[in-house]
PDB file of N, CA and C in Angstrom:
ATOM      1  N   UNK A   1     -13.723  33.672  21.356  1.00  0.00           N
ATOM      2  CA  UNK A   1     -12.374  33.289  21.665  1.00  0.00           C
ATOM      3  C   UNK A   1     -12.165  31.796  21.424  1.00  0.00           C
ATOM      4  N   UNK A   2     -13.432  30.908  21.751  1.00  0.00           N
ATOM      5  CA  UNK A   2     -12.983  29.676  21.630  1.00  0.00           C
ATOM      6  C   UNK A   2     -12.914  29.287  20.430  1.00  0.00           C
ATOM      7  N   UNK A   3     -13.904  29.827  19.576  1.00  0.00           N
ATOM      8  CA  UNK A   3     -13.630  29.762  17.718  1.00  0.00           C
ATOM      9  C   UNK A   3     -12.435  29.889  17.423  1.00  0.00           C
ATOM     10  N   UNK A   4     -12.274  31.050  17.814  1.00  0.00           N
ATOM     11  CA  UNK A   4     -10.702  31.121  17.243  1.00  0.00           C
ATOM     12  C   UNK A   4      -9.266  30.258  17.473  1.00  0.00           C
ATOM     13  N   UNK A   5      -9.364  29.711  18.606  1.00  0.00           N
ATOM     14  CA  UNK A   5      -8.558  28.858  19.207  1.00  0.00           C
ATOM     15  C   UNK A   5      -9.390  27.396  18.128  1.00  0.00           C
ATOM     16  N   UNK A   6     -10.257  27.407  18.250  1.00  0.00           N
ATOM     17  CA  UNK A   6     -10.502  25.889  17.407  1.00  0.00           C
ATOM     18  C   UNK A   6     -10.110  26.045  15.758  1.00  0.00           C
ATOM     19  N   UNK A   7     -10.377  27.173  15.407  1.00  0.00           N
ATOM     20  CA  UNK A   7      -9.684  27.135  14.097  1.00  0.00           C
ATOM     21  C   UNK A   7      -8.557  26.894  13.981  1.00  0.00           C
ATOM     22  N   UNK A   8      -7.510  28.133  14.704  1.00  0.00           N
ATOM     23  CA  UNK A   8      -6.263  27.818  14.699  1.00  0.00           C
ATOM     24  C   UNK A   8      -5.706  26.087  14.996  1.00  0.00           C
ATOM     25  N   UNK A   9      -6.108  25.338  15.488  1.00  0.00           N
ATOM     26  CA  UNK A   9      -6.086  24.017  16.166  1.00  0.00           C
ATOM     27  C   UNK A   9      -6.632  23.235  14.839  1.00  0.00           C
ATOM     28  N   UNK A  10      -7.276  23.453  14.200  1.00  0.00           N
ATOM     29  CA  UNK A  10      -8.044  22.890  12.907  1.00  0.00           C
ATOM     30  C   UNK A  10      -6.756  23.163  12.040  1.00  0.00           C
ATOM     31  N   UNK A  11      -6.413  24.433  11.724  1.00  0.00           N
ATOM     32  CA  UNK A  11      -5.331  24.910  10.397  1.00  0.00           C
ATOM     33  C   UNK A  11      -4.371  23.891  10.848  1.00  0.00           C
ATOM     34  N   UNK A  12      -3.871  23.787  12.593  1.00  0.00           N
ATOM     35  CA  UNK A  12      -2.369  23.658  12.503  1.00  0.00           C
ATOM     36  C   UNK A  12      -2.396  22.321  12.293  1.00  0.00           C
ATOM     37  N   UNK A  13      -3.286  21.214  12.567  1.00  0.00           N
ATOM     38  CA  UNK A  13      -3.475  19.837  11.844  1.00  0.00           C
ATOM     39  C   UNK A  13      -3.497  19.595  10.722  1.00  0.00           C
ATOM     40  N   UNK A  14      -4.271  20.841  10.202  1.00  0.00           N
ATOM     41  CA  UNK A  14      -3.873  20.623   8.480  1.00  0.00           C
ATOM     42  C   UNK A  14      -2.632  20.496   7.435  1.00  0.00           C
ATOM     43  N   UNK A  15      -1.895  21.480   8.672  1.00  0.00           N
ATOM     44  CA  UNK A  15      -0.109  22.147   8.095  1.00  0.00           C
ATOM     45  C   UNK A  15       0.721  20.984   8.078  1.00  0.00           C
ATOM     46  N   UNK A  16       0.189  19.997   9.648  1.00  0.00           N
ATOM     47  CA  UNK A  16       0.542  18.989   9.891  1.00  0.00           C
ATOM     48  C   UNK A  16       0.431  17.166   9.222  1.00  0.00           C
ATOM     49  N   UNK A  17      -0.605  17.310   9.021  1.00  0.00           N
ATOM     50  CA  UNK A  17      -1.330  16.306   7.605  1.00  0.00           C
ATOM     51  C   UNK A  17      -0.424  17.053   6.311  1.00  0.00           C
ATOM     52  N   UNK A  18      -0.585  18.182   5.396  1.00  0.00           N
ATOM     53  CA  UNK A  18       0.059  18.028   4.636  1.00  0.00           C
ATOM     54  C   UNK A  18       1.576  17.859   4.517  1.00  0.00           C
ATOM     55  N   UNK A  19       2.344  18.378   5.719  1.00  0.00           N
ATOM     56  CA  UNK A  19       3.561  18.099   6.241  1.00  0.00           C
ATOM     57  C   UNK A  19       3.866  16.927   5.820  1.00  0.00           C
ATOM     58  N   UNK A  20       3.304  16.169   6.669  1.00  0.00           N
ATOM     59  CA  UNK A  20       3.498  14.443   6.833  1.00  0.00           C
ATOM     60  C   UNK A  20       3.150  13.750   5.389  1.00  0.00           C
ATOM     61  N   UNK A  21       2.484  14.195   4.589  1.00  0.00           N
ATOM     62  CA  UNK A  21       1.759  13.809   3.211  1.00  0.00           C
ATOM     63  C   UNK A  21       3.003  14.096   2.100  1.00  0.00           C
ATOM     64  N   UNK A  22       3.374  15.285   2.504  1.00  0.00           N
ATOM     65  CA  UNK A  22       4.302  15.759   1.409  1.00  0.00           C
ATOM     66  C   UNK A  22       5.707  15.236   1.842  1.00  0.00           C
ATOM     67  N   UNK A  23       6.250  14.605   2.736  1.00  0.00           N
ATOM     68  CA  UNK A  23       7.308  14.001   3.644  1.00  0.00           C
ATOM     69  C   UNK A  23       6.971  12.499   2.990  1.00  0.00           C
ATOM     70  N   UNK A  24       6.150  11.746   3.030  1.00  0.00           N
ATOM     71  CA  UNK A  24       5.155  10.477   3.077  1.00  0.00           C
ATOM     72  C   UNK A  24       6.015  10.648   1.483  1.00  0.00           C
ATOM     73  N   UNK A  25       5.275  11.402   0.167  1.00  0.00           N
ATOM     74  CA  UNK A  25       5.405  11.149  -1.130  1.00  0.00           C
ATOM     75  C   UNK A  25       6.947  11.284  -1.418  1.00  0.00           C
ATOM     76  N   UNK A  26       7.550  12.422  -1.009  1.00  0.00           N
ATOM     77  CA  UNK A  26       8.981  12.406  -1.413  1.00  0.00           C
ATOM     78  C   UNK A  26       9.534  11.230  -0.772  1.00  0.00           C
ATOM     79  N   UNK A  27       9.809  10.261   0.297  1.00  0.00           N
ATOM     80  CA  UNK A  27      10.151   9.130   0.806  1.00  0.00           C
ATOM     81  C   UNK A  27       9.840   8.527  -0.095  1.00  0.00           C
ATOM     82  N   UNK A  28       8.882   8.243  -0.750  1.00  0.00           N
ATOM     83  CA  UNK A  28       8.050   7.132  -1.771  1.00  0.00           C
ATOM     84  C   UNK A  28       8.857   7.213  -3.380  1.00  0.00           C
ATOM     85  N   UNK A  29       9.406   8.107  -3.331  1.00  0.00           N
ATOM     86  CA  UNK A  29      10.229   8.766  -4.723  1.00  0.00           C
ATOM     87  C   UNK A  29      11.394   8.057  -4.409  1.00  0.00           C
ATOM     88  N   UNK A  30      11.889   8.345  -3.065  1.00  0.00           N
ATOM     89  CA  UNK A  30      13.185   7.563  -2.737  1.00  0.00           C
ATOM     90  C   UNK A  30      13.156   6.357  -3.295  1.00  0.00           C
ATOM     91  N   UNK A  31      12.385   5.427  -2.691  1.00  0.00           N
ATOM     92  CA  UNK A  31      11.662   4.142  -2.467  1.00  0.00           C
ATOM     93  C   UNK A  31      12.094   3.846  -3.979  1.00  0.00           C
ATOM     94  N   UNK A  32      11.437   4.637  -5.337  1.00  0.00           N
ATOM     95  CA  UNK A  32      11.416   3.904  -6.278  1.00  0.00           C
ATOM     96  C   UNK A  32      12.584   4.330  -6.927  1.00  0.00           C
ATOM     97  N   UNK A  33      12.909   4.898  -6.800  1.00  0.00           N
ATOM     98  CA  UNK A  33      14.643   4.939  -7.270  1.00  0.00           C
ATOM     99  C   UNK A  33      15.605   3.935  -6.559  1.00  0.00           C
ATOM    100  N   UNK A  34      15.398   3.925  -5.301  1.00  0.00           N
ATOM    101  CA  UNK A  34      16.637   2.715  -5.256  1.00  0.00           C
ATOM    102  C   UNK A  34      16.301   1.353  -5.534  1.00  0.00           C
ATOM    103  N   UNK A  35      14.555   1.463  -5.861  1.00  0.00           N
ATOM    104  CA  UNK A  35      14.288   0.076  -5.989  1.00  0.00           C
ATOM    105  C   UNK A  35      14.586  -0.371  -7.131  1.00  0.00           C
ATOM    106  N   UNK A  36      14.318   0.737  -8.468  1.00  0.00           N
ATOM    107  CA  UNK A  36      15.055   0.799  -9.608  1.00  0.00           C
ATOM    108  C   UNK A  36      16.561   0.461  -9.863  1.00  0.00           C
ATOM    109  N   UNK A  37      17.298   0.859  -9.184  1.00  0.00           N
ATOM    110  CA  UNK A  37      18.825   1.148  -8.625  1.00  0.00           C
ATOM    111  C   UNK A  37      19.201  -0.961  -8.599  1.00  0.00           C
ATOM    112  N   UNK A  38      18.340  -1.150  -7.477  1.00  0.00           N
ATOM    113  CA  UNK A  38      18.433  -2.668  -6.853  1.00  0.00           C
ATOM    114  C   UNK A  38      18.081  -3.556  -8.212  1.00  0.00           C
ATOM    115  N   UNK A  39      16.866  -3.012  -8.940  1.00  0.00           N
ATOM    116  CA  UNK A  39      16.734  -3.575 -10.578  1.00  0.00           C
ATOM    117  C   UNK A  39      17.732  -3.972 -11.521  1.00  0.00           C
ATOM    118  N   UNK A  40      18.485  -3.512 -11.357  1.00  0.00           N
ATOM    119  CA  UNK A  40      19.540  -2.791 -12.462  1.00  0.00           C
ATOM    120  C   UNK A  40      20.448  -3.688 -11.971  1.00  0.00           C
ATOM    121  N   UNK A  41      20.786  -3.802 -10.431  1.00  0.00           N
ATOM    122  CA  UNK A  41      21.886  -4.900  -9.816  1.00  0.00           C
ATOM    123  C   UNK A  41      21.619  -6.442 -10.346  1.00  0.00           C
ATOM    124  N   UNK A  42      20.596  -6.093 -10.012  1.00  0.00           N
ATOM    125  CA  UNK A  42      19.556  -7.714 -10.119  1.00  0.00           C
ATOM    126  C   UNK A  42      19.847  -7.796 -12.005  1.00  0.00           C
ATOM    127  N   UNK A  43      19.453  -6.899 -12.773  1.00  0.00           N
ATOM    128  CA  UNK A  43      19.283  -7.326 -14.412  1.00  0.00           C
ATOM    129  C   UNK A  43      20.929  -7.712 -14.326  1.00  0.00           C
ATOM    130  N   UNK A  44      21.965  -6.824 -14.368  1.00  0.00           N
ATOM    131  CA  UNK A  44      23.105  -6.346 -14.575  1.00  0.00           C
ATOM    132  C   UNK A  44      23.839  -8.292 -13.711  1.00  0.00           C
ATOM    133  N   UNK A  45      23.683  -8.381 -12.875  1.00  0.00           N
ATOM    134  CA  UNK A  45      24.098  -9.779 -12.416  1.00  0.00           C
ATOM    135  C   UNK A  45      23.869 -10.968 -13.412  1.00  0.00           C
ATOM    136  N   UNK A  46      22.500 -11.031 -13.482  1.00  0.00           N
ATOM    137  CA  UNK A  46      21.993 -12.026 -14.468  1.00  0.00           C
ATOM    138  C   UNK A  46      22.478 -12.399 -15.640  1.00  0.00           C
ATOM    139  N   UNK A  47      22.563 -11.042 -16.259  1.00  0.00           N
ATOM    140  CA  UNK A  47      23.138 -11.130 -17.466  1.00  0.00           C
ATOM    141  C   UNK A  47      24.695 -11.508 -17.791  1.00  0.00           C
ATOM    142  N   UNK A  48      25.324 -10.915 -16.861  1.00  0.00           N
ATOM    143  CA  UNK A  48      26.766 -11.108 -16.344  1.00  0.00           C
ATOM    144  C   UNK A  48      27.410 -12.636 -16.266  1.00  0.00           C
ATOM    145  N   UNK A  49      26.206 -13.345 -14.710  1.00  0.00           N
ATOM    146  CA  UNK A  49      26.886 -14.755 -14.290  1.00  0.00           C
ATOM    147  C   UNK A  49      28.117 -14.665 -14.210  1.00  0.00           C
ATOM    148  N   UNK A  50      28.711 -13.818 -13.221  1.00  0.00           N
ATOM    149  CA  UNK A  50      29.667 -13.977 -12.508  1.00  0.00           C
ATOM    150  C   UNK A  50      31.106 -13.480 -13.917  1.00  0.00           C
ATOM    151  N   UNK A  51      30.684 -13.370 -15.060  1.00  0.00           N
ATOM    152  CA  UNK A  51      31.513 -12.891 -15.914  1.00  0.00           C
ATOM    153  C   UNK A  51      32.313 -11.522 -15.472  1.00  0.00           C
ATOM    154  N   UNK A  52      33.466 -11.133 -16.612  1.00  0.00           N
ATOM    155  CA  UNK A  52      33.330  -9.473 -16.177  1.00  0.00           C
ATOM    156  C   UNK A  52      32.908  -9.305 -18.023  1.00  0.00           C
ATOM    157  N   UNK A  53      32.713  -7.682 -17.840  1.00  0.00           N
ATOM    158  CA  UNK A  53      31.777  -7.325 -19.123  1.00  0.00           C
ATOM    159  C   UNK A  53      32.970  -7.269 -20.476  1.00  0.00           C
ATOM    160  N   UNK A  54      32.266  -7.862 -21.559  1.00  0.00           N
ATOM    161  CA  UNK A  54      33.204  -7.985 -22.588  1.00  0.00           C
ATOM    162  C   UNK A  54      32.400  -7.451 -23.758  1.00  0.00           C
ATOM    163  N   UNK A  55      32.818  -7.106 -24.953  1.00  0.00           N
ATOM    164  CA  UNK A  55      32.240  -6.850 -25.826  1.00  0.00           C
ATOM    165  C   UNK A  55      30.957  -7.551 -26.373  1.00  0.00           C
ATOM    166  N   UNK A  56      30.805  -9.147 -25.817  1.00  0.00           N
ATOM    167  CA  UNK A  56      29.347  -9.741 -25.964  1.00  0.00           C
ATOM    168  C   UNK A  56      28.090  -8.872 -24.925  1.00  0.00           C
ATOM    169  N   UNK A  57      28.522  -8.392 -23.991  1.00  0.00           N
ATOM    170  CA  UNK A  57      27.590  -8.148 -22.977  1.00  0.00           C
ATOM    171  C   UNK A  57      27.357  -6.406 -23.319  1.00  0.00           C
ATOM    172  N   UNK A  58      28.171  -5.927 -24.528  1.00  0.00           N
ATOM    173  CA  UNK A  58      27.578  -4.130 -24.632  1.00  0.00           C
ATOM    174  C   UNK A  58      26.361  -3.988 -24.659  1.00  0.00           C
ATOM    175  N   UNK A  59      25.556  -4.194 -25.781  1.00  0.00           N
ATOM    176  CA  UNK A  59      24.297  -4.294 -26.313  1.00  0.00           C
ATOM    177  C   UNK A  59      23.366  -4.565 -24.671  1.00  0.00           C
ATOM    178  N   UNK A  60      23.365  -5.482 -24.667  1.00  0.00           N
ATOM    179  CA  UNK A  60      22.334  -5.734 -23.295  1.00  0.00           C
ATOM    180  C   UNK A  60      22.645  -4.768 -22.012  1.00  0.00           C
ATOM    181  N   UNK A  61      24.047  -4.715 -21.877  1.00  0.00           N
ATOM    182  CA  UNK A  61      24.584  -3.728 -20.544  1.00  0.00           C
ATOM    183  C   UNK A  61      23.826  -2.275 -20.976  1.00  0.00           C
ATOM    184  N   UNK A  62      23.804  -1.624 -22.169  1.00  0.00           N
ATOM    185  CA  UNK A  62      23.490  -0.521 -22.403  1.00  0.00           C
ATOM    186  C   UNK A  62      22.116  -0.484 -22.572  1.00  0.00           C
ATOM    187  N   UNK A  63      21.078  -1.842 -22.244  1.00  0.00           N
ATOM    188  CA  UNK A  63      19.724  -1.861 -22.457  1.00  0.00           C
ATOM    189  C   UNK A  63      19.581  -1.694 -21.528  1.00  0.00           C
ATOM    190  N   UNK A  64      20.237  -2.337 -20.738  1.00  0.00           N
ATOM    191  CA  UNK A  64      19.816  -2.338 -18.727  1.00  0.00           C
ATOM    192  C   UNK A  64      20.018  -1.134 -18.185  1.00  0.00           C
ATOM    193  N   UNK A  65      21.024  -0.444 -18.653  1.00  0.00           N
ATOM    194  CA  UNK A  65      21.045   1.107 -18.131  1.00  0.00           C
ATOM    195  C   UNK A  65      20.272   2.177 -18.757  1.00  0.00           C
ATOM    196  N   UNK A  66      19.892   2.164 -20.531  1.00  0.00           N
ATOM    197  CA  UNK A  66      18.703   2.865 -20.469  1.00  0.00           C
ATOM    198  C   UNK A  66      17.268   2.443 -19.624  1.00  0.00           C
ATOM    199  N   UNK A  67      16.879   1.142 -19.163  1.00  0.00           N
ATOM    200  CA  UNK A  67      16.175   0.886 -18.567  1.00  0.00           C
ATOM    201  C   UNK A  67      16.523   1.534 -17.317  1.00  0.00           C
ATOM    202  N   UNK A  68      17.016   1.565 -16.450  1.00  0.00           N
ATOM    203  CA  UNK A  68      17.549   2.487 -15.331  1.00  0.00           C
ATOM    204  C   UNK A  68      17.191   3.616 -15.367  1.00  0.00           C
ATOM    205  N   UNK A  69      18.068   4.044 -16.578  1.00  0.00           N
ATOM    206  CA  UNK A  69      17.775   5.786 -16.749  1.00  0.00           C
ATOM    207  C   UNK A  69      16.120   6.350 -16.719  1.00  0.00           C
ATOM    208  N   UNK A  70      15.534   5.481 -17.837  1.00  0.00           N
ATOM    209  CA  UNK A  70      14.041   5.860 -18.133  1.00  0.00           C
ATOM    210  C   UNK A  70      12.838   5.689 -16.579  1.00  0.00           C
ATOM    211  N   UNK A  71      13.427   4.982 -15.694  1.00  0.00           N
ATOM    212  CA  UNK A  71      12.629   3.992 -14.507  1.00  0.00           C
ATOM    213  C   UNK A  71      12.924   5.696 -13.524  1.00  0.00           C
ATOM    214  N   UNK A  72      14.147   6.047 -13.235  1.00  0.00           N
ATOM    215  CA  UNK A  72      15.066   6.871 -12.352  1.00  0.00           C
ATOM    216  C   UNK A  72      14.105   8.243 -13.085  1.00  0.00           C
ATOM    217  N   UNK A  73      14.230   8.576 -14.494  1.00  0.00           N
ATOM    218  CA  UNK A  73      13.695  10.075 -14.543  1.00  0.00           C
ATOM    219  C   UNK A  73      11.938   9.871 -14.460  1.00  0.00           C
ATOM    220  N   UNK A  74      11.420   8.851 -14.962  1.00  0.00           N
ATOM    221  CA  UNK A  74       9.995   8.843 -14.385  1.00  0.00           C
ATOM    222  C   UNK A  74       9.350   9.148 -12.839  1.00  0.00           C
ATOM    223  N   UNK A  75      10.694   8.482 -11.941  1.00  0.00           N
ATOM    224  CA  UNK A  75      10.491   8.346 -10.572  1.00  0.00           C
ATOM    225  C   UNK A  75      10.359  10.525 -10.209  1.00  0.00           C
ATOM    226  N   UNK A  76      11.386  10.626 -11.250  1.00  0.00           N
ATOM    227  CA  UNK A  76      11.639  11.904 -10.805  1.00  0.00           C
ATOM    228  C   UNK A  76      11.011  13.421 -11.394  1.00  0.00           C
ATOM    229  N   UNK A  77      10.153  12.726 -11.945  1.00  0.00           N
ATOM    230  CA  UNK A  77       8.813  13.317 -12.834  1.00  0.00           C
ATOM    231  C   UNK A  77       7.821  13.784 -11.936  1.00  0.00           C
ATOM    232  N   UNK A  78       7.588  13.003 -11.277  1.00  0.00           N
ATOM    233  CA  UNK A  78       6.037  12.494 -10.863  1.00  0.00           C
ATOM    234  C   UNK A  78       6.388  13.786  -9.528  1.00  0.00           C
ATOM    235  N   UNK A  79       4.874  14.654 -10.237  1.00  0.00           N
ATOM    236  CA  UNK A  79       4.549  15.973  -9.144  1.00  0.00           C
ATOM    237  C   UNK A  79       3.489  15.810  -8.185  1.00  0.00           C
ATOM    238  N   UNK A  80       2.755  14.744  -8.245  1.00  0.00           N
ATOM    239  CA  UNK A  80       1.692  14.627  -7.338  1.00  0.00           C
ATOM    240  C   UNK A  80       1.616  13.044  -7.360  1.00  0.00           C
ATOM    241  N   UNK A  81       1.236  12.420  -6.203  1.00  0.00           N
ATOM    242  CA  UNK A  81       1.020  10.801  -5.572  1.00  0.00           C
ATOM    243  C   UNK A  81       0.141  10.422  -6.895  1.00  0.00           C
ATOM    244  N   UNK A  82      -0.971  11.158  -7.349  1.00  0.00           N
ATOM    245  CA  UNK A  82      -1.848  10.187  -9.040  1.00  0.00           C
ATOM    246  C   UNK A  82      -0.655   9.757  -9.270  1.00  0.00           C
ATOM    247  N   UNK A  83       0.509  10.239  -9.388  1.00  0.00           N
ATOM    248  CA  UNK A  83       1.204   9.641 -11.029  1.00  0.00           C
ATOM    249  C   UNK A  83       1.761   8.756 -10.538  1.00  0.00           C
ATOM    250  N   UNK A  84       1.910   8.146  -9.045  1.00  0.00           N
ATOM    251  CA  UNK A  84       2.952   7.476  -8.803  1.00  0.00           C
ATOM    252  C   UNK A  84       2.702   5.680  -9.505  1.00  0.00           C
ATOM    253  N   UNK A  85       1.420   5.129  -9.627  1.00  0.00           N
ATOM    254  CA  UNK A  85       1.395   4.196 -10.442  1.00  0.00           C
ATOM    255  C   UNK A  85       2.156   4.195 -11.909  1.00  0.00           C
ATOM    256  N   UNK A  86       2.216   5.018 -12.108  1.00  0.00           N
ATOM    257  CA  UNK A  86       2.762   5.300 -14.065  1.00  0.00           C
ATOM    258  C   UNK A  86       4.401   4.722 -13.569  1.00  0.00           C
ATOM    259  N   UNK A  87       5.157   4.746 -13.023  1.00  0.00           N
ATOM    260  CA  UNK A  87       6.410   3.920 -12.344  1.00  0.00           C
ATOM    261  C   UNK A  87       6.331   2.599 -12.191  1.00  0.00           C
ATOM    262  N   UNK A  88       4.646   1.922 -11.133  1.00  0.00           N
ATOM    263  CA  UNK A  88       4.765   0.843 -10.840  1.00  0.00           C
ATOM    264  C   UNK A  88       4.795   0.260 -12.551  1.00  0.00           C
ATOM    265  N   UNK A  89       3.691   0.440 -12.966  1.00  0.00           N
ATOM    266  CA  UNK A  89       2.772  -0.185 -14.231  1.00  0.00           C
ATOM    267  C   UNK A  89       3.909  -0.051 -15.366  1.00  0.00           C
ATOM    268  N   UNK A  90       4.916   1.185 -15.195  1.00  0.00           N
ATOM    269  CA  UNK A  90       5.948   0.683 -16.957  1.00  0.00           C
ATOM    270  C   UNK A  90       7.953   0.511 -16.322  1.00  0.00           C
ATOM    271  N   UNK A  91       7.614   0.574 -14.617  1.00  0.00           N
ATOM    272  CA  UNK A  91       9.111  -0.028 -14.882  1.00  0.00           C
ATOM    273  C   UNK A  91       9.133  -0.998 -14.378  1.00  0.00           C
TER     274      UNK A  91
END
């Protein structure tokens, strides 16, 4: 009887660890999307200086948002915590 009670007590920590693990990585997905998001504010300002966007600023405005785009679907790639460096290291 007490085996059995210690297993069960063993599994339900486990359910609980991966719970929290798999809660833990999707938060972390968040994380790099809006940090991406905040990127994009930050490039998109710079380039700007207080301007509004005119036909000099297409070319670069549309670099900064494929940069966005490519940063945002990588974030949203990644099926297991390995890959989550491949985000830090190319956006």
């Amino acid at each position: 009887m007490q085996i059995t009670s210690r297993y069960r007590t063993i599994a339900e920590q486990n359910r609980i660890i991966l719970d929290a693990s798999t809660r833990r990585f999707q938060a972390h997905k968040i994380y790099l999307r809006a940090s991406a998001a905040m990127r994009w504010v930050h490039m998109r300002s710079q380039l700007l200086r207080g301007e509004k966007p005119n036909a000099r600023h297409v070319q670069d405005l549309r670099r900064i948002d494929q940069h966005l785009r490519e940063v945002r679907n990588q974030a949203s790639e990644i099926r297991s915590p390995s890959q989550l460096h491949v985000v830090y290291y190319t956006g």
